[in-house]
PDB file of N, CA and C in Angstrom:
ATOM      1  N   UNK A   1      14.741  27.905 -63.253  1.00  0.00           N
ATOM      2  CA  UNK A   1      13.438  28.384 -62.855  1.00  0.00           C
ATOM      3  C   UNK A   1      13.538  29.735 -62.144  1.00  0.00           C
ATOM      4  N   UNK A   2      15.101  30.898 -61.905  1.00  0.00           N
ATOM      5  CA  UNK A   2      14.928  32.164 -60.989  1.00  0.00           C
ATOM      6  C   UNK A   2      14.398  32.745 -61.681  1.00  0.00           C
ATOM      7  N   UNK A   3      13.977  32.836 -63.578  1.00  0.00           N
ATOM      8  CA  UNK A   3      12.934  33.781 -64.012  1.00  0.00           C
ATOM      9  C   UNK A   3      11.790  33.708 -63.705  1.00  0.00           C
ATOM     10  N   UNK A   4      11.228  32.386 -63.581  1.00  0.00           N
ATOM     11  CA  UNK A   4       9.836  32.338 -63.354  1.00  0.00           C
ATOM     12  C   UNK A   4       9.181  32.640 -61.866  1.00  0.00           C
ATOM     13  N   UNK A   5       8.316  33.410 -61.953  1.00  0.00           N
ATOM     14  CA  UNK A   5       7.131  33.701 -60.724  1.00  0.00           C
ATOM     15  C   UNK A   5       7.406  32.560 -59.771  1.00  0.00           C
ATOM     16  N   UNK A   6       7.444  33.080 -58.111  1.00  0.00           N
ATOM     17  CA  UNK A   6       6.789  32.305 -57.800  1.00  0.00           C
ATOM     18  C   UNK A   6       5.637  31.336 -57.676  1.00  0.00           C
ATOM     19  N   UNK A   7       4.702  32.233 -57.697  1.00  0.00           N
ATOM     20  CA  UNK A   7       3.452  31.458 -57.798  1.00  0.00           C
ATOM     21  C   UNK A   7       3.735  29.964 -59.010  1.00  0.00           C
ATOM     22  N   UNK A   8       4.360  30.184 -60.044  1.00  0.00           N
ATOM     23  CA  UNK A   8       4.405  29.475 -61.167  1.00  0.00           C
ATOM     24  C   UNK A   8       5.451  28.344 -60.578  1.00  0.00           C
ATOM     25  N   UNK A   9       6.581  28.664 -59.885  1.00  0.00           N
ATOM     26  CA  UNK A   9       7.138  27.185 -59.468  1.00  0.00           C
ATOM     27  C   UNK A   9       6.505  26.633 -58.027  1.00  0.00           C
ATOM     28  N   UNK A  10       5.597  27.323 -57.066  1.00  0.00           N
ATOM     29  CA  UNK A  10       5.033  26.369 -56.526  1.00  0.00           C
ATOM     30  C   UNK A  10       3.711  25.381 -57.180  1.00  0.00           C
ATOM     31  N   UNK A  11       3.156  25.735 -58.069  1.00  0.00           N
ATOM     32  CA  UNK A  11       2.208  24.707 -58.958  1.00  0.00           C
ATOM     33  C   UNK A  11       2.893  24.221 -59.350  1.00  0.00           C
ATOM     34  N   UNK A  12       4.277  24.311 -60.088  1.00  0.00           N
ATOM     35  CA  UNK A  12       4.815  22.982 -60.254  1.00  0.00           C
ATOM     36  C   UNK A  12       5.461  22.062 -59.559  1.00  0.00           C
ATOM     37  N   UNK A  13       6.045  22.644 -58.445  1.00  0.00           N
ATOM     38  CA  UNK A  13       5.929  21.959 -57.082  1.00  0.00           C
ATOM     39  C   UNK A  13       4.918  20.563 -56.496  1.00  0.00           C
ATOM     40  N   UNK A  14       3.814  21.655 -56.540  1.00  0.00           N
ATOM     41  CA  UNK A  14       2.763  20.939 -55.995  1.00  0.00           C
ATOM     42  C   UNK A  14       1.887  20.020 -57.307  1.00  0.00           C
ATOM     43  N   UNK A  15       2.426  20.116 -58.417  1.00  0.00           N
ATOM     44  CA  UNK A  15       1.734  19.166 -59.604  1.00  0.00           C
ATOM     45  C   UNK A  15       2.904  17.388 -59.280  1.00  0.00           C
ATOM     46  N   UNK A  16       3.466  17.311 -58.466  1.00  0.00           N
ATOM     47  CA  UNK A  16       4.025  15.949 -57.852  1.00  0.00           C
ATOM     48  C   UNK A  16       3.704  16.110 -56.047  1.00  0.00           C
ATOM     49  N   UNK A  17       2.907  16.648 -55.713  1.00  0.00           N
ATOM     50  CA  UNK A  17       2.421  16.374 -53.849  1.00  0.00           C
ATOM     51  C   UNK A  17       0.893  15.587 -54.479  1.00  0.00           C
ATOM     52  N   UNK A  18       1.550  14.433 -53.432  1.00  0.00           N
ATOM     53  CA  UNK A  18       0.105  13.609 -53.822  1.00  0.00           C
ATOM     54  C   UNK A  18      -0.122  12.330 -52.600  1.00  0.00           C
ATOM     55  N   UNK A  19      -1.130  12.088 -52.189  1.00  0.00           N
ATOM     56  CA  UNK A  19      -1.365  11.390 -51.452  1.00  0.00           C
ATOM     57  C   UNK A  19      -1.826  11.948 -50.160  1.00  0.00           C
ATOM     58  N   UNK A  20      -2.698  11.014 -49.313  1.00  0.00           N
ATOM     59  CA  UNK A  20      -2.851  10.830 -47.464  1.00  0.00           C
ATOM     60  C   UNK A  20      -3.151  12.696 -47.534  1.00  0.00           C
ATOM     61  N   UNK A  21      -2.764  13.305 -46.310  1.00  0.00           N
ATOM     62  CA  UNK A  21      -2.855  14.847 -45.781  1.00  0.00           C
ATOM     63  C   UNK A  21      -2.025  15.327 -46.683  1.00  0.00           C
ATOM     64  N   UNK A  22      -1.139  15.325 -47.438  1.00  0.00           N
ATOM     65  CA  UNK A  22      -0.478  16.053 -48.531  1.00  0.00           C
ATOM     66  C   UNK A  22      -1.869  16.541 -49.638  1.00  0.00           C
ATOM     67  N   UNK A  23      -2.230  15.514 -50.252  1.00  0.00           N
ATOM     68  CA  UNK A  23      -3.404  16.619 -50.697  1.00  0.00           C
ATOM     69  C   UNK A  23      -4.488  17.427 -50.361  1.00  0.00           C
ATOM     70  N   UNK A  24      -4.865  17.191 -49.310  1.00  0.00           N
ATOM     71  CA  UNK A  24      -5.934  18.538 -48.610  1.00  0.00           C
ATOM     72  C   UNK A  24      -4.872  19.674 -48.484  1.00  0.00           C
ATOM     73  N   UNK A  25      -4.051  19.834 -47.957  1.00  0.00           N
ATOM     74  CA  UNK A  25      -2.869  20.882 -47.769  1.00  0.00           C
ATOM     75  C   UNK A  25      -2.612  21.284 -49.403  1.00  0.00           C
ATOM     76  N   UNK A  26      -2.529  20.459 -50.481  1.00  0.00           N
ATOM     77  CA  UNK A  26      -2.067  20.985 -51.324  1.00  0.00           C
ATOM     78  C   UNK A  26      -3.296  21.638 -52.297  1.00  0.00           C
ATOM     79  N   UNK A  27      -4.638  21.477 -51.915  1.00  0.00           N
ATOM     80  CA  UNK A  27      -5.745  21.840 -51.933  1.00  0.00           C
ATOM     81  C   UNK A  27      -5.747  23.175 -51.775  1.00  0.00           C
ATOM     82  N   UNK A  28      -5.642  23.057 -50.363  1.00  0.00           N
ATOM     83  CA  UNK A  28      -5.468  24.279 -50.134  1.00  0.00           C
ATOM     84  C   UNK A  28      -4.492  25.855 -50.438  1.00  0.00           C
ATOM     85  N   UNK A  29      -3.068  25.552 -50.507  1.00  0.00           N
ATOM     86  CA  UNK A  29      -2.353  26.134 -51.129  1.00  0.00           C
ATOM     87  C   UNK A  29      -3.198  26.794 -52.434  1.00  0.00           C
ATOM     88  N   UNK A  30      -3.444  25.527 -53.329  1.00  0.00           N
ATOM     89  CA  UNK A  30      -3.667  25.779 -55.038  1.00  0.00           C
ATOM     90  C   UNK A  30      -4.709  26.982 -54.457  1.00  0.00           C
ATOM     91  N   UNK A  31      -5.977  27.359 -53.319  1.00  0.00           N
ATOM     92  CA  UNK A  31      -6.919  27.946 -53.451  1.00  0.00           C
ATOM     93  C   UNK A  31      -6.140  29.166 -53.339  1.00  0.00           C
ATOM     94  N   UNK A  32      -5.791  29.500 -51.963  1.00  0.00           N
ATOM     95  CA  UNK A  32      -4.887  30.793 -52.456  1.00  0.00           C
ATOM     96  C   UNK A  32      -4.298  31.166 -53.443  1.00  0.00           C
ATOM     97  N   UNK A  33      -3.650  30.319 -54.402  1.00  0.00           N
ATOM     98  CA  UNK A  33      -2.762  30.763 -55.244  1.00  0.00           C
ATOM     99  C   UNK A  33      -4.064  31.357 -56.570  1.00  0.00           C
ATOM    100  N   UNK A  34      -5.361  30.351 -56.062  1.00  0.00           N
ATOM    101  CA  UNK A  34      -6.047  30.852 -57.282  1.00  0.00           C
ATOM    102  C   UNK A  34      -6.918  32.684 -56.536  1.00  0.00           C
ATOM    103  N   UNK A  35      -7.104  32.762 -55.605  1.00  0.00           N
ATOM    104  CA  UNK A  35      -7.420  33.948 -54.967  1.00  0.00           C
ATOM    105  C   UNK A  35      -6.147  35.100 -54.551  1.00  0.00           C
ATOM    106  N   UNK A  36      -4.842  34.766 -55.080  1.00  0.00           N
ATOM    107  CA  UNK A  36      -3.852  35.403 -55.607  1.00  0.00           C
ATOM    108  C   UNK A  36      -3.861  36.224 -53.434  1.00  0.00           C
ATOM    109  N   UNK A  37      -4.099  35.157 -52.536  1.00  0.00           N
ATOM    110  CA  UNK A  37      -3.746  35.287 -50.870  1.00  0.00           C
ATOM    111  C   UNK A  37      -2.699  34.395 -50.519  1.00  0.00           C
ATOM    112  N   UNK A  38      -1.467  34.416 -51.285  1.00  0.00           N
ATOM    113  CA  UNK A  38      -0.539  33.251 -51.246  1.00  0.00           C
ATOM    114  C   UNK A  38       0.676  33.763 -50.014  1.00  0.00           C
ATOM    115  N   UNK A  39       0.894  33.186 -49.086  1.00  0.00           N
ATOM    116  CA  UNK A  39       1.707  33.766 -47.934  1.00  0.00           C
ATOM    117  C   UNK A  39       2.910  33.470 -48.385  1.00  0.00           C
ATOM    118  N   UNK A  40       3.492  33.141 -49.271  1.00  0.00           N
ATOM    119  CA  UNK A  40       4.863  32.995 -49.888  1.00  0.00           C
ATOM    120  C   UNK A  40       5.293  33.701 -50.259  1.00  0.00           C
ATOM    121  N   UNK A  41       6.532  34.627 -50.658  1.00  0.00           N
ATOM    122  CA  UNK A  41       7.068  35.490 -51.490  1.00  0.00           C
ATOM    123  C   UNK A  41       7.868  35.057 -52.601  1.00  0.00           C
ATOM    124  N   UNK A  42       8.395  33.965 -52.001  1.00  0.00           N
ATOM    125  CA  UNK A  42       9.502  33.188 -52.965  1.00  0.00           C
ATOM    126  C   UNK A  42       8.997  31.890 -53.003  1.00  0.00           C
ATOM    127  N   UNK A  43       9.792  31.036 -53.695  1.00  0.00           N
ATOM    128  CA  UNK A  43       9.726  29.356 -53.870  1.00  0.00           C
ATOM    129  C   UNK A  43      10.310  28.787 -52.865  1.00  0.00           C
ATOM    130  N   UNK A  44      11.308  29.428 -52.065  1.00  0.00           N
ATOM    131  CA  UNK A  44      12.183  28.838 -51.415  1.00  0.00           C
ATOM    132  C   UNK A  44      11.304  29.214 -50.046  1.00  0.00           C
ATOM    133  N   UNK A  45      10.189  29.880 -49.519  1.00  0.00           N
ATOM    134  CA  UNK A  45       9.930  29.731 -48.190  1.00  0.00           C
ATOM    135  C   UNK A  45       8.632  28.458 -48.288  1.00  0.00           C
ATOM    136  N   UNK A  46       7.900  28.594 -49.540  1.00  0.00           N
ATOM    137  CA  UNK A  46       7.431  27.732 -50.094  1.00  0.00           C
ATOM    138  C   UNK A  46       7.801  25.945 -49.292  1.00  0.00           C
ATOM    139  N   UNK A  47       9.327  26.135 -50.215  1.00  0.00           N
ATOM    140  CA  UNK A  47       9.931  24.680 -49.940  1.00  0.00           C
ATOM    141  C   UNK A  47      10.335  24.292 -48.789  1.00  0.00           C
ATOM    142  N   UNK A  48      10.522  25.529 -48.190  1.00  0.00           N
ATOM    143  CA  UNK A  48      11.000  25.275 -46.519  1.00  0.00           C
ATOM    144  C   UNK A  48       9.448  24.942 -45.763  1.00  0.00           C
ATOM    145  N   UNK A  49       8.554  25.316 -45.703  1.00  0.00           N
ATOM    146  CA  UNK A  49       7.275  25.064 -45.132  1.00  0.00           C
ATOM    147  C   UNK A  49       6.575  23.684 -45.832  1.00  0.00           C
ATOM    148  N   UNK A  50       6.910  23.390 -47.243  1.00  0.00           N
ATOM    149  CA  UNK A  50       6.586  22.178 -47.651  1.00  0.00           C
ATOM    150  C   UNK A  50       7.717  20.781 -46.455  1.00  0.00           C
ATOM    151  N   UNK A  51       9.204  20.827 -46.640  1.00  0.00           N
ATOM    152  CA  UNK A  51       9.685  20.096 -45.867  1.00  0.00           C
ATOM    153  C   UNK A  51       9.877  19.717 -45.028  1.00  0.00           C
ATOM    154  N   UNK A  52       8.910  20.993 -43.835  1.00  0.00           N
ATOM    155  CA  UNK A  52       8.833  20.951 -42.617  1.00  0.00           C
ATOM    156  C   UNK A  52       7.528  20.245 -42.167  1.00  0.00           C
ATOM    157  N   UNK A  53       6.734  20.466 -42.798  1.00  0.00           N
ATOM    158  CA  UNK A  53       5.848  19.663 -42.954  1.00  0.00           C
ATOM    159  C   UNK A  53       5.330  18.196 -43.087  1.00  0.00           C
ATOM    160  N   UNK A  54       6.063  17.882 -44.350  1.00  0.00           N
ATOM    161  CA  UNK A  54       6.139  16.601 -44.760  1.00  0.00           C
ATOM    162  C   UNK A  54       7.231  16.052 -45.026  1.00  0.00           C
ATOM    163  N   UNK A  55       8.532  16.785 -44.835  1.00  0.00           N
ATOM    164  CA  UNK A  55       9.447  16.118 -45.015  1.00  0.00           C
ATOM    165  C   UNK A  55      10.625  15.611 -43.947  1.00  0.00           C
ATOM    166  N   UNK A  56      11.599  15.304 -44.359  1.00  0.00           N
ATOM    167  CA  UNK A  56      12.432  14.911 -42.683  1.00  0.00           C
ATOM    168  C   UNK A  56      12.155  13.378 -42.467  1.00  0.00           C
ATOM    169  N   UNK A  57      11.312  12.909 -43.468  1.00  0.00           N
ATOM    170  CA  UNK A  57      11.501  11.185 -42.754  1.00  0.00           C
ATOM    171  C   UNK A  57      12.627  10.407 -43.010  1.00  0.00           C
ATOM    172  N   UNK A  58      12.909   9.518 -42.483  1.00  0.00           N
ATOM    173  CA  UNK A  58      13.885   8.605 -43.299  1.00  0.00           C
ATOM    174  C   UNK A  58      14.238   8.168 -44.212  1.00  0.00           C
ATOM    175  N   UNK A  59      15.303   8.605 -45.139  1.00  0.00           N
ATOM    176  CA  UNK A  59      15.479   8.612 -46.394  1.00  0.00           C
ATOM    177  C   UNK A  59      15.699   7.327 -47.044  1.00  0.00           C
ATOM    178  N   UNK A  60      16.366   6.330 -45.944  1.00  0.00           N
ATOM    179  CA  UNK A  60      16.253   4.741 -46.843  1.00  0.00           C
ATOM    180  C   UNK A  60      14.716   4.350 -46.896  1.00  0.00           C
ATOM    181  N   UNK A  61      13.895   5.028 -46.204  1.00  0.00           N
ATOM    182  CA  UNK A  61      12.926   4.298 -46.155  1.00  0.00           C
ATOM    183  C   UNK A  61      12.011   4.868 -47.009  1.00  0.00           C
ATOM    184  N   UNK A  62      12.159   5.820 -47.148  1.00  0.00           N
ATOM    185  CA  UNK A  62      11.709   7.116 -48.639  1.00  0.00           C
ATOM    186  C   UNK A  62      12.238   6.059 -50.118  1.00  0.00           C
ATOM    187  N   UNK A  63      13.354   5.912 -50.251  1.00  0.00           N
ATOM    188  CA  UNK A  63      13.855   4.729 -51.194  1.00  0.00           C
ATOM    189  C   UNK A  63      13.487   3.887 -51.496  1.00  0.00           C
ATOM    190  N   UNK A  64      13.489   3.028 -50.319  1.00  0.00           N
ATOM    191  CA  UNK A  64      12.368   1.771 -50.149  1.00  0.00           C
ATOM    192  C   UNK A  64      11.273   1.417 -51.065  1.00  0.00           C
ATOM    193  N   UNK A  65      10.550   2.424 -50.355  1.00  0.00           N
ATOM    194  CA  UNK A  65       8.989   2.704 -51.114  1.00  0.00           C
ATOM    195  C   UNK A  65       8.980   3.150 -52.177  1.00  0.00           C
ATOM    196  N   UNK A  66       9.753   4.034 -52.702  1.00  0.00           N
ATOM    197  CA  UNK A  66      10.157   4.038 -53.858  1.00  0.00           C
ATOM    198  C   UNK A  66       9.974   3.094 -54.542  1.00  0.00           C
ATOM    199  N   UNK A  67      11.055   1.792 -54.274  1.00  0.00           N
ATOM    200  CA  UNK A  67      11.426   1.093 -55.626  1.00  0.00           C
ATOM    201  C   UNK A  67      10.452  -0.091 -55.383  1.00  0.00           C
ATOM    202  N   UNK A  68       9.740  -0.002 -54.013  1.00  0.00           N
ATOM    203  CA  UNK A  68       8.573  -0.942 -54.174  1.00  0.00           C
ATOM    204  C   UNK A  68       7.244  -0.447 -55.134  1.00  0.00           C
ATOM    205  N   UNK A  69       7.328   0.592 -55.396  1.00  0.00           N
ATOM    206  CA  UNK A  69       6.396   1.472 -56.429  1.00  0.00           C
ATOM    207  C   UNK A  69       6.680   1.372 -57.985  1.00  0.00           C
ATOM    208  N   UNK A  70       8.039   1.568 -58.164  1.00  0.00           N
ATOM    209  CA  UNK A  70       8.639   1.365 -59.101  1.00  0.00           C
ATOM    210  C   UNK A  70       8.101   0.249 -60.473  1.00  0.00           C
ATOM    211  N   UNK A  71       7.835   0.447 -61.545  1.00  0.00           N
ATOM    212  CA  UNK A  71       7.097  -0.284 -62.511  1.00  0.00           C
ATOM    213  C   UNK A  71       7.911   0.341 -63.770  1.00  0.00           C
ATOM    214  N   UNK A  72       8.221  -0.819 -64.491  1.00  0.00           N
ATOM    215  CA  UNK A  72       8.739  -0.593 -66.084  1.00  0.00           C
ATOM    216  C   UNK A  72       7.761   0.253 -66.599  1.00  0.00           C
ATOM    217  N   UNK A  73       6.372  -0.672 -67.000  1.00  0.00           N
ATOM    218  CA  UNK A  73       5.407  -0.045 -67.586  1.00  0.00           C
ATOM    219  C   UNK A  73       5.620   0.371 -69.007  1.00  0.00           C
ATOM    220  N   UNK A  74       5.578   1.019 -69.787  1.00  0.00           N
ATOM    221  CA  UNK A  74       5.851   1.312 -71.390  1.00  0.00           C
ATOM    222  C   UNK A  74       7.045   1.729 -71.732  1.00  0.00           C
ATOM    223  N   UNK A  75       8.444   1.410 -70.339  1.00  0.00           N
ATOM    224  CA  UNK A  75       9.771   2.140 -70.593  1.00  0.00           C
ATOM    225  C   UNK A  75      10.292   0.972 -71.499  1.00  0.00           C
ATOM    226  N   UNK A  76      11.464   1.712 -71.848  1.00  0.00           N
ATOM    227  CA  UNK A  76      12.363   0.888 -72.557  1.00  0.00           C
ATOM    228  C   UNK A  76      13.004   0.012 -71.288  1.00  0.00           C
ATOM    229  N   UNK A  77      13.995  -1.329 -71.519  1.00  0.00           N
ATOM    230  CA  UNK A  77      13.921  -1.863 -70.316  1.00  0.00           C
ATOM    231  C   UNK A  77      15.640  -1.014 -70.118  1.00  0.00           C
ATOM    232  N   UNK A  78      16.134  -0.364 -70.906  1.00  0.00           N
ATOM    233  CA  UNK A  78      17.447   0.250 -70.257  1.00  0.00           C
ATOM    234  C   UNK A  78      17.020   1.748 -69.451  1.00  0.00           C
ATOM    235  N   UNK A  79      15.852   2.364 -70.065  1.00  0.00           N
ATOM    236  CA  UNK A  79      15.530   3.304 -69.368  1.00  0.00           C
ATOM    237  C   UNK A  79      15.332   3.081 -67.993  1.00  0.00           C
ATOM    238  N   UNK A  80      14.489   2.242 -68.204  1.00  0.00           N
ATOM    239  CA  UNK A  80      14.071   1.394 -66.524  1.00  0.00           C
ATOM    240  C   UNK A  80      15.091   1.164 -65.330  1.00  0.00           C
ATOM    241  N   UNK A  81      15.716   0.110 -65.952  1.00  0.00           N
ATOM    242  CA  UNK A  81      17.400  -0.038 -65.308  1.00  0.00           C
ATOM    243  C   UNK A  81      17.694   1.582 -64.809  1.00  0.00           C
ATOM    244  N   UNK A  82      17.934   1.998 -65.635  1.00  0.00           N
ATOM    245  CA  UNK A  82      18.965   3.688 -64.924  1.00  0.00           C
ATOM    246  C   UNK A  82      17.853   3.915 -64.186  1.00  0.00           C
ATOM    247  N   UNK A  83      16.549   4.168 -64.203  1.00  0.00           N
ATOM    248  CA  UNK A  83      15.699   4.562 -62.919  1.00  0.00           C
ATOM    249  C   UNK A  83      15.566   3.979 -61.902  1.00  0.00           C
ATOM    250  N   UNK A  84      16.178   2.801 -61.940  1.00  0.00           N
ATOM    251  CA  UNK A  84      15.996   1.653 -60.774  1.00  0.00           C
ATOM    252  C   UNK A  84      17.090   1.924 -60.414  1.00  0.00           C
ATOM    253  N   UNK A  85      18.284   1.517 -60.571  1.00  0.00           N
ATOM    254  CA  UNK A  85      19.706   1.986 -60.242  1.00  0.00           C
ATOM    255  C   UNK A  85      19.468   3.531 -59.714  1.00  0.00           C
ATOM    256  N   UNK A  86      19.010   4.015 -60.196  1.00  0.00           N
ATOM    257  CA  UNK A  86      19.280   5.693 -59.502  1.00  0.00           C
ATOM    258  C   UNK A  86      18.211   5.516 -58.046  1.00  0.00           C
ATOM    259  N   UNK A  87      17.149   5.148 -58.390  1.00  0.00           N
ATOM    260  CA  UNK A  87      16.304   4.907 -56.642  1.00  0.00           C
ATOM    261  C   UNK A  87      16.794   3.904 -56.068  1.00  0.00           C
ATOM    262  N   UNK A  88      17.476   3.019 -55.969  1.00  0.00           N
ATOM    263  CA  UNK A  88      18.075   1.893 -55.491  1.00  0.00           C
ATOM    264  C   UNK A  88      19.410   2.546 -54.691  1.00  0.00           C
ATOM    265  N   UNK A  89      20.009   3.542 -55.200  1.00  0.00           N
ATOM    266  CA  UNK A  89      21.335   4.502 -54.449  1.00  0.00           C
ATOM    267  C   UNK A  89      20.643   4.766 -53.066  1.00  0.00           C
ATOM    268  N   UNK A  90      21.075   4.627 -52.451  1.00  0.00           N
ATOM    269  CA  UNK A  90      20.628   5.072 -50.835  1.00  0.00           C
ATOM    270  C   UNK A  90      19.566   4.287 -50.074  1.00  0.00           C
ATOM    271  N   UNK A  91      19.213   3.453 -50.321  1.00  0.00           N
ATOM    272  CA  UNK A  91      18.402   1.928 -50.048  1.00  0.00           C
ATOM    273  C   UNK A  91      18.992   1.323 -49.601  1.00  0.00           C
ATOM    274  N   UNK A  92      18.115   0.711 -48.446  1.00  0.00           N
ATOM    275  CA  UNK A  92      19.132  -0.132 -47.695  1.00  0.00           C
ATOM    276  C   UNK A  92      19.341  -1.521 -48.265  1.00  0.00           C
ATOM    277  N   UNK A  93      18.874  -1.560 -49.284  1.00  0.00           N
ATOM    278  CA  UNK A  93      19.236  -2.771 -50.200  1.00  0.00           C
ATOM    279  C   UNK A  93      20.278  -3.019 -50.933  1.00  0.00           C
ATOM    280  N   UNK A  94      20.655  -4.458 -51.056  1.00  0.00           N
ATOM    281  CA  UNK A  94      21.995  -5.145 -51.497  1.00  0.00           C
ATOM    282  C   UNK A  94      21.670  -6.428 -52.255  1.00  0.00           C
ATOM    283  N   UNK A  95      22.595  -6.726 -52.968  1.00  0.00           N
ATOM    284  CA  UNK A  95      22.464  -7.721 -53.011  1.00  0.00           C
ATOM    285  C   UNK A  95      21.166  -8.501 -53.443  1.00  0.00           C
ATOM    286  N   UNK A  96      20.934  -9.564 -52.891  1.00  0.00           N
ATOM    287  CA  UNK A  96      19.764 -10.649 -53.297  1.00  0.00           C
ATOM    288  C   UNK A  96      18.626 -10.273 -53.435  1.00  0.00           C
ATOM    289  N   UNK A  97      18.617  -9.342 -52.432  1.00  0.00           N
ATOM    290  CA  UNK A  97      17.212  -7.789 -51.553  1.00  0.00           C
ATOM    291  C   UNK A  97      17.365  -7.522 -52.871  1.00  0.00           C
ATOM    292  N   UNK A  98      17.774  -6.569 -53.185  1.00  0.00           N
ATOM    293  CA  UNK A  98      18.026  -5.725 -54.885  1.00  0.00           C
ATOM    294  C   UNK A  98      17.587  -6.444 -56.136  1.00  0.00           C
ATOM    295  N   UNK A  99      18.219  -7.582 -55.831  1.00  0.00           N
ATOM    296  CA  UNK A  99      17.888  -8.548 -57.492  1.00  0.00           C
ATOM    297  C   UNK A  99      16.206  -8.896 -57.178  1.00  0.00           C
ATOM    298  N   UNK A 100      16.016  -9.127 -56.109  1.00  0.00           N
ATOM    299  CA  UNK A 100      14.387  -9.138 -55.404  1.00  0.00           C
ATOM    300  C   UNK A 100      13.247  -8.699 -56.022  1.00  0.00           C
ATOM    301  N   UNK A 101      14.105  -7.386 -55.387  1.00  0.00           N
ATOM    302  CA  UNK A 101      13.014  -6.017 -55.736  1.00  0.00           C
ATOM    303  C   UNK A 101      13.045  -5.862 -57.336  1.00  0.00           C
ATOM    304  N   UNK A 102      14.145  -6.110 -57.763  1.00  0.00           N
ATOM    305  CA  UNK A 102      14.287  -5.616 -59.207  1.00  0.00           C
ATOM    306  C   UNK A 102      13.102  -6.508 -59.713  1.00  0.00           C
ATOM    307  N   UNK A 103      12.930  -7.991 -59.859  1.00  0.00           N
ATOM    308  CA  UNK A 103      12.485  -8.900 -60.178  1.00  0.00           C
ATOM    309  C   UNK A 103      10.715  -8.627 -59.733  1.00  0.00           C
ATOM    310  N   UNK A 104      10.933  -7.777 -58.959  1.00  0.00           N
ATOM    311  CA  UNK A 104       8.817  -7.551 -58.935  1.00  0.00           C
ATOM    312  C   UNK A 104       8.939  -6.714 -59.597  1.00  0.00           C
TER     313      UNK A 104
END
């Protein structure tokens, strides 16, 4: 993505910010970006003001919620597996917890 505009990788950025005060903020952003008053120069001060913001919480617990979100839905069930296994890495889950969660 170092060819592309900024402006162009924070909308794609912000096309996965969703939820609670993340979207009024990301509301807002998109308006500047559409009145071309965007206080960013790069993607990267962008991402630093996005993480300072909203990010910094606890990452097992970021996981967590994750894989309590987590739904097969129209995947294949091996696709699924590797997405579960990959959000399941850094969870404070083990074991019985895991086969648990897998099982909702």
């Amino acid at each position: 993505m170092r060819e592309v505009a900024a402006e162009e990788q924070i909308q794609w950025v912000l096309s996965y910010v969703q939820g609670g005060s993340a979207d009024v903020w990301k509301e807002n952003i998109l308006e500047y970006l559409e009145i071309g008053n965007l206080e960013y120069e790069i993607a990267k001060e962008f991402l630093a003001d996005l993480e300072k913001k909203f990010g910094g919480g606890d990452k097992k617990a970021v996981k967590v919620a994750e894989l309590k979100r987590l739904e097969q839905g129209n995947k294949m069930m091996e696709e699924f597996v590797q997405k579960f296994r990959r959000v399941a890495r850094g969870s404070k889950y083990e074991k019985r917890p895991l086969i648990k969660e897998f099982k909702q």
